[in-house]
Protein backbone atom coordinates (compact mmCIF):
# COMPACT_ATOMS: atom_id res chain seq x y z
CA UNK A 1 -7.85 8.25 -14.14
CA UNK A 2 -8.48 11.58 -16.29
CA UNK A 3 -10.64 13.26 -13.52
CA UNK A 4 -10.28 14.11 -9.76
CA UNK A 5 -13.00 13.31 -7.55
CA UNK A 6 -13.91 14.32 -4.61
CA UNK A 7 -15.91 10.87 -3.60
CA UNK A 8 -15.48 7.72 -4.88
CA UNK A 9 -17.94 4.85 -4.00
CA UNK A 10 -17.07 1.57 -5.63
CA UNK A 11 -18.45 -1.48 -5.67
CA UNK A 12 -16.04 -4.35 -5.21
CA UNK A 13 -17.13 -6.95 -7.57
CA UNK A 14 -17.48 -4.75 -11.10
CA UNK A 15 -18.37 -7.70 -12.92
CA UNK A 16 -15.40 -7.28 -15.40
CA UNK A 17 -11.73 -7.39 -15.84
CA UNK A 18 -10.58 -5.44 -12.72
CA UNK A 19 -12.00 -4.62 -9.19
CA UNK A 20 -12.80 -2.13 -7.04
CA UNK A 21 -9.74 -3.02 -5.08
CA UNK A 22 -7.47 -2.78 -8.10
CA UNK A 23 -9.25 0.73 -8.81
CA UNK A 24 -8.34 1.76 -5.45
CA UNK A 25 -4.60 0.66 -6.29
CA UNK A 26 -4.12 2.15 -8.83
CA UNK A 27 -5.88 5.48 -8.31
CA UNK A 28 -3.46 5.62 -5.30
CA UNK A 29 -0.35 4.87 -7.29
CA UNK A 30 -0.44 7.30 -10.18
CA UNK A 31 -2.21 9.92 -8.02
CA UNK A 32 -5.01 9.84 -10.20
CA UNK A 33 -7.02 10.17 -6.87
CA UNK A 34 -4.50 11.95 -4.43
CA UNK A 35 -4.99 11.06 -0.55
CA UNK A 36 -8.27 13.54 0.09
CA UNK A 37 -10.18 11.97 -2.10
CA UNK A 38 -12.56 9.64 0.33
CA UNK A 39 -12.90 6.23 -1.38
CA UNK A 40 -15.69 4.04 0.19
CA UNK A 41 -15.85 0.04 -1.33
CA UNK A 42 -19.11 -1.43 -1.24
CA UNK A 43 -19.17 -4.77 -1.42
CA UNK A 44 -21.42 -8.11 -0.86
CA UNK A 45 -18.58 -10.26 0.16
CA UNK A 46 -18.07 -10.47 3.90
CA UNK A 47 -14.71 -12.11 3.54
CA UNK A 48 -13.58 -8.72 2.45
CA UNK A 49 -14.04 -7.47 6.04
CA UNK A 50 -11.58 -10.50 7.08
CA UNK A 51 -8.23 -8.48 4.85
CA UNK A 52 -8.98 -4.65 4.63
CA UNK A 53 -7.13 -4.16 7.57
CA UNK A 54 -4.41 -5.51 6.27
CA UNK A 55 -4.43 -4.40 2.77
CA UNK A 56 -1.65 -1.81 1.64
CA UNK A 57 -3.97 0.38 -0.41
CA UNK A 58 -6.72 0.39 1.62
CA UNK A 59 -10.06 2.65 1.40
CA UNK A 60 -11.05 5.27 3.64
CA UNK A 61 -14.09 2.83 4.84
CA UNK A 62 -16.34 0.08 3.42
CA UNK A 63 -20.09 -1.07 3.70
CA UNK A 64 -21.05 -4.40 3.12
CA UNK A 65 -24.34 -4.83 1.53
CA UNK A 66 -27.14 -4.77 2.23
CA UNK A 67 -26.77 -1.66 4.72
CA UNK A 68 -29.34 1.04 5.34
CA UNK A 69 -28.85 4.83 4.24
CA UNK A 70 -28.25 5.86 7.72
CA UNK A 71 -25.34 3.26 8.53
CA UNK A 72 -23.59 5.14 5.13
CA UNK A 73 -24.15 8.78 6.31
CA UNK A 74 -22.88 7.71 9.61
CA UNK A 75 -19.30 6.13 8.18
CA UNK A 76 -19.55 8.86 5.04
CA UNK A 77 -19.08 11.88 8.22
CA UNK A 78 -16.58 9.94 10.04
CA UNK A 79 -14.59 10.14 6.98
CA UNK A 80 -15.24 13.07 6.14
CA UNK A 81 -13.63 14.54 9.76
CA UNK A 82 -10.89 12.61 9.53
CA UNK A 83 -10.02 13.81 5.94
CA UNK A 84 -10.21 17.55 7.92
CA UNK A 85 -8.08 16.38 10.07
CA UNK A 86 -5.46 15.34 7.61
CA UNK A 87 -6.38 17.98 5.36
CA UNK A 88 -2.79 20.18 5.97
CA UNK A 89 -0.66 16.93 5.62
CA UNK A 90 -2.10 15.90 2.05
CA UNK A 91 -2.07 19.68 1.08
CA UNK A 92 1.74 19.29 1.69
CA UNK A 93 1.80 16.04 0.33
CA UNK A 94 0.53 17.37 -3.22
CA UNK A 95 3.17 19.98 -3.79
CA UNK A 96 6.26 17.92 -2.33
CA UNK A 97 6.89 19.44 0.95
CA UNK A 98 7.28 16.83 3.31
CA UNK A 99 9.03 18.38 5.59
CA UNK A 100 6.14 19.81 6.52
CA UNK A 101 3.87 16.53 5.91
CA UNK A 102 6.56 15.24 8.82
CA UNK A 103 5.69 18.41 11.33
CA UNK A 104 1.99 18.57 10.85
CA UNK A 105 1.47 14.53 11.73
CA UNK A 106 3.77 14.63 14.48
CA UNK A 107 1.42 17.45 15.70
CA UNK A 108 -2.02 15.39 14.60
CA UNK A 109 -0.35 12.44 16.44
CA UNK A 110 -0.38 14.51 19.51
CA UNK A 111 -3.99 16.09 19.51
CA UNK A 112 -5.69 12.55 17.86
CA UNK A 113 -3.53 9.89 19.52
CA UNK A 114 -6.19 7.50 17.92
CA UNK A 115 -4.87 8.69 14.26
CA UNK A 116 -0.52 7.36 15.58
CA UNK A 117 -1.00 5.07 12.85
CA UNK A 118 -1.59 6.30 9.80
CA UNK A 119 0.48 9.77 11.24
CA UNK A 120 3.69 7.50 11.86
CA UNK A 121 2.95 6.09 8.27
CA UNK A 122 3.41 9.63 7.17
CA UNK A 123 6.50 10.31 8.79
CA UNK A 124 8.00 7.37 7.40
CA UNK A 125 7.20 8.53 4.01
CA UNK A 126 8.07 12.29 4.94
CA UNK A 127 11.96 10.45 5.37
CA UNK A 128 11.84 8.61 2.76
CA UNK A 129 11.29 10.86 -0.11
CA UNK A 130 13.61 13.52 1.05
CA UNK A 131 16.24 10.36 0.85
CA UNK A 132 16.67 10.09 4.27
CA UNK A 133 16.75 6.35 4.17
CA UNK A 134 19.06 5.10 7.12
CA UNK A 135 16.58 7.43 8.95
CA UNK A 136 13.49 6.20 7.13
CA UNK A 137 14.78 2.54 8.36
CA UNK A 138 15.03 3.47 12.00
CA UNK A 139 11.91 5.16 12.54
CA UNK A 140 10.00 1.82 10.80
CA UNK A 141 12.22 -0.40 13.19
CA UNK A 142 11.12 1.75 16.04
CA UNK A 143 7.63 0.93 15.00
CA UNK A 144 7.95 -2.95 14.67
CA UNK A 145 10.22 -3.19 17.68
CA UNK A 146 6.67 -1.58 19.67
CA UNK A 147 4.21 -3.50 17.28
CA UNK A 148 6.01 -6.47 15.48
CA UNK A 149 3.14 -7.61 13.39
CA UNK A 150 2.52 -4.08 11.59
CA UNK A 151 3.39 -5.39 7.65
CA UNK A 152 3.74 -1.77 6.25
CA UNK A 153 6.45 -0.84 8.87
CA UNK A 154 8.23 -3.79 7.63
CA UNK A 155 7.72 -3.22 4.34
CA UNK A 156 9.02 0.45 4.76
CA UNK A 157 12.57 -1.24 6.27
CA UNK A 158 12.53 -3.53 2.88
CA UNK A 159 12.17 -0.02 0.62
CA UNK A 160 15.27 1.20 2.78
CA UNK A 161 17.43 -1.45 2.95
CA UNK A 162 16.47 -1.71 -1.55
CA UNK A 163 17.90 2.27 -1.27
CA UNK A 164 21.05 1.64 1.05
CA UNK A 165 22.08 -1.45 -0.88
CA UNK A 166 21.21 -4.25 1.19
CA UNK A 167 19.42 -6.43 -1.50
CA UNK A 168 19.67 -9.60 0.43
CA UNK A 169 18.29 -8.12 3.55
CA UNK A 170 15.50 -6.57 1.30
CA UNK A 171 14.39 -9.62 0.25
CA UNK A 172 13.99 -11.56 4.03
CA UNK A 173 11.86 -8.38 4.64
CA UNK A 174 9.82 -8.63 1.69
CA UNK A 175 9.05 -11.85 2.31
CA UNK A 176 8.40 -11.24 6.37
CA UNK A 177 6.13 -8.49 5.14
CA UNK A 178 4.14 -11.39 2.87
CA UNK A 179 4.09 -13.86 5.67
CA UNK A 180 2.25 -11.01 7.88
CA UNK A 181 -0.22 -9.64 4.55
CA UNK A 182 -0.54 -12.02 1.90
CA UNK A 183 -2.68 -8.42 0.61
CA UNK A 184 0.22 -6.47 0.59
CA UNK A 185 1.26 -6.56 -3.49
CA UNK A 186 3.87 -4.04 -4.04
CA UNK A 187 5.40 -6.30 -1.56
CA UNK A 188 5.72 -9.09 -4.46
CA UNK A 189 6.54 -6.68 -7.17
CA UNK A 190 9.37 -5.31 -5.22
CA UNK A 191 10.31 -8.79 -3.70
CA UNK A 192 10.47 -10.16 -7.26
CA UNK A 193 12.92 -6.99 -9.00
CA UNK A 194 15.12 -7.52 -5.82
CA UNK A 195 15.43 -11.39 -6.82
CA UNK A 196 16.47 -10.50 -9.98
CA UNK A 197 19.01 -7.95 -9.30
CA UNK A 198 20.60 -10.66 -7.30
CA UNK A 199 20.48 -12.79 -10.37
CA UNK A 200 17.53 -14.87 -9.51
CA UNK A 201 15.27 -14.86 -12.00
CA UNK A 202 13.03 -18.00 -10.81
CA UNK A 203 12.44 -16.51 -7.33
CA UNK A 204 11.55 -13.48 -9.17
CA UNK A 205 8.72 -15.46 -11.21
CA UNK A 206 8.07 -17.27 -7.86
CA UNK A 207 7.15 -14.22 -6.59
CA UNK A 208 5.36 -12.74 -9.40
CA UNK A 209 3.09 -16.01 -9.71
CA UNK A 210 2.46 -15.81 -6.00
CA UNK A 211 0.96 -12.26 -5.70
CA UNK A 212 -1.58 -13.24 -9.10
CA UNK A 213 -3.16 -16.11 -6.90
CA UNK A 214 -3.69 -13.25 -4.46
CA UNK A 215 -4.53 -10.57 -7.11
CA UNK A 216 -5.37 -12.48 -10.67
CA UNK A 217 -6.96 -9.82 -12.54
CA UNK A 218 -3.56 -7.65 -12.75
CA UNK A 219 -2.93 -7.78 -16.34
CA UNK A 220 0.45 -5.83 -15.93
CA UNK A 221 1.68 -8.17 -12.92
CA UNK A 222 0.86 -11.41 -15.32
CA UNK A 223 2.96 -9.30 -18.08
CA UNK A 224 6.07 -9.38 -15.78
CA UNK A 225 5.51 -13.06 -14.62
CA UNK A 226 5.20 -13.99 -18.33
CA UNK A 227 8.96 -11.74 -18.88
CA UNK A 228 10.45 -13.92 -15.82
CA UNK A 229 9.53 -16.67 -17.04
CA UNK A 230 10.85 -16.86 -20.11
CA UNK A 231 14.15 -15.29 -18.44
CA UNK A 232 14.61 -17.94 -16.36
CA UNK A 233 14.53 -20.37 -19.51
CA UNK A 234 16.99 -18.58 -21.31
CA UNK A 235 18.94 -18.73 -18.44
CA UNK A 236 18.58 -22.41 -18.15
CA UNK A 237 19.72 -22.73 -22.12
CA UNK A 238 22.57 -21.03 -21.79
């Protein structure tokens, strides 16, 4: 977390208290590892193949062992040229200016119509940290309305409707989002503060006990299921 790299191969099973997955989460969260750095997870476990599609921090590309030298020089390039591609948008991305993140992947979306995912990702967010969030919402509804089963575009209309005040709606999306990417773990954590801002602190334990049957190892999610629980029996005593 003290050092930027430029490559970052991780095996998924470390043996320990955390993961290569959880790594890659939280690398991505604090910007420890900002979005050029090319994260590849090695792993032995072919169920893995089975979720990274789905999963909301997901890395740049993954071998499962055993895999020859070539097959990794092969998938290291193709990430490599995509990272060129997106070089200008995570350039912008590191200094805040995503008003230009916005223009350069509409223009990417154009010339690599293969890369309209992860571009219209990037627009989303472009809208959403300048605090355009009724504008945020309709671009991600746009998206499902095309592709309904797309968990991150739902997820994106959950953050906006958290931002415009619409808790209750918030938390029907969360929980859609779940129901499409059981993976997809901010999900729970912001499912489970939106539950207790409407004054339910079981659902918000619910929630937090759900997403560490999906992700155990997260000391700091446990810590918060541990808090909610003992809310919700102080509420119950009073």
């Amino acid at each position: 977390m003290e050092k930027r790299y430029d490559v970052v191969l991780s095996d998924y099973n470390l043996g320990g208290t955390i993961d290569g997955q959880q790594i890659l989460e939280a690398s991505r969260k604090n910007y420890s590892q900002d979005h050029s750095t090319i994260f590849i997870m090695i792993t032995a476990d072919t169920a893995y193949e089975s979720v990274v599609s789905v999963l909301e921090y997901q890395p740049d590309s993954y071998l499962v062992k055993p895999f020859p030298p070539a097959a990794f020089f092969r998938r290291f390039e193709r990430v490599e040229m995509q990272k060129k591609t997106f070089e200008g948008i995570n350039n912008a991305r590191k200094i805040n200016d995503f008003e230009t993140m916005e223009s350069q992947a509409k223009s990417v979306m154009v010339q690599y119509p293969h890369f309209a995912s992860q571009c219209l990702k990037v627009i989303g967010e472009s809208l959403y940290a300048r605090g355009r969030f009724k504008d945020a919402k309709s671009h991600y509804m746009l998206i499902t309305q095309k592709s309904k089963n797309l968990a991150w575009a739902h997820f994106g209309i959950a953050q906006c409707e958290l931002k415009l005040g619409a808790i209750a709606a918030a938390v029907k999306k969360f929980e859609h989002t779940i129901s499409l990417s059981r993976h997809f773990l901010s999900a729970y954590d912001l499912l489970a503060d939106a539950q207790e801002s409407l004054g339910n602190p079981e659902a918000a334990q619910a929630a937090m006990i759900s997403v560490l049957e999906v992700s155990p190892r997260s000391s700091e999610r446990a810590s918060k299921a541990g808090t909610n629980k003992y809310a919700a029996r102080r509420l119950e005593l009073c």
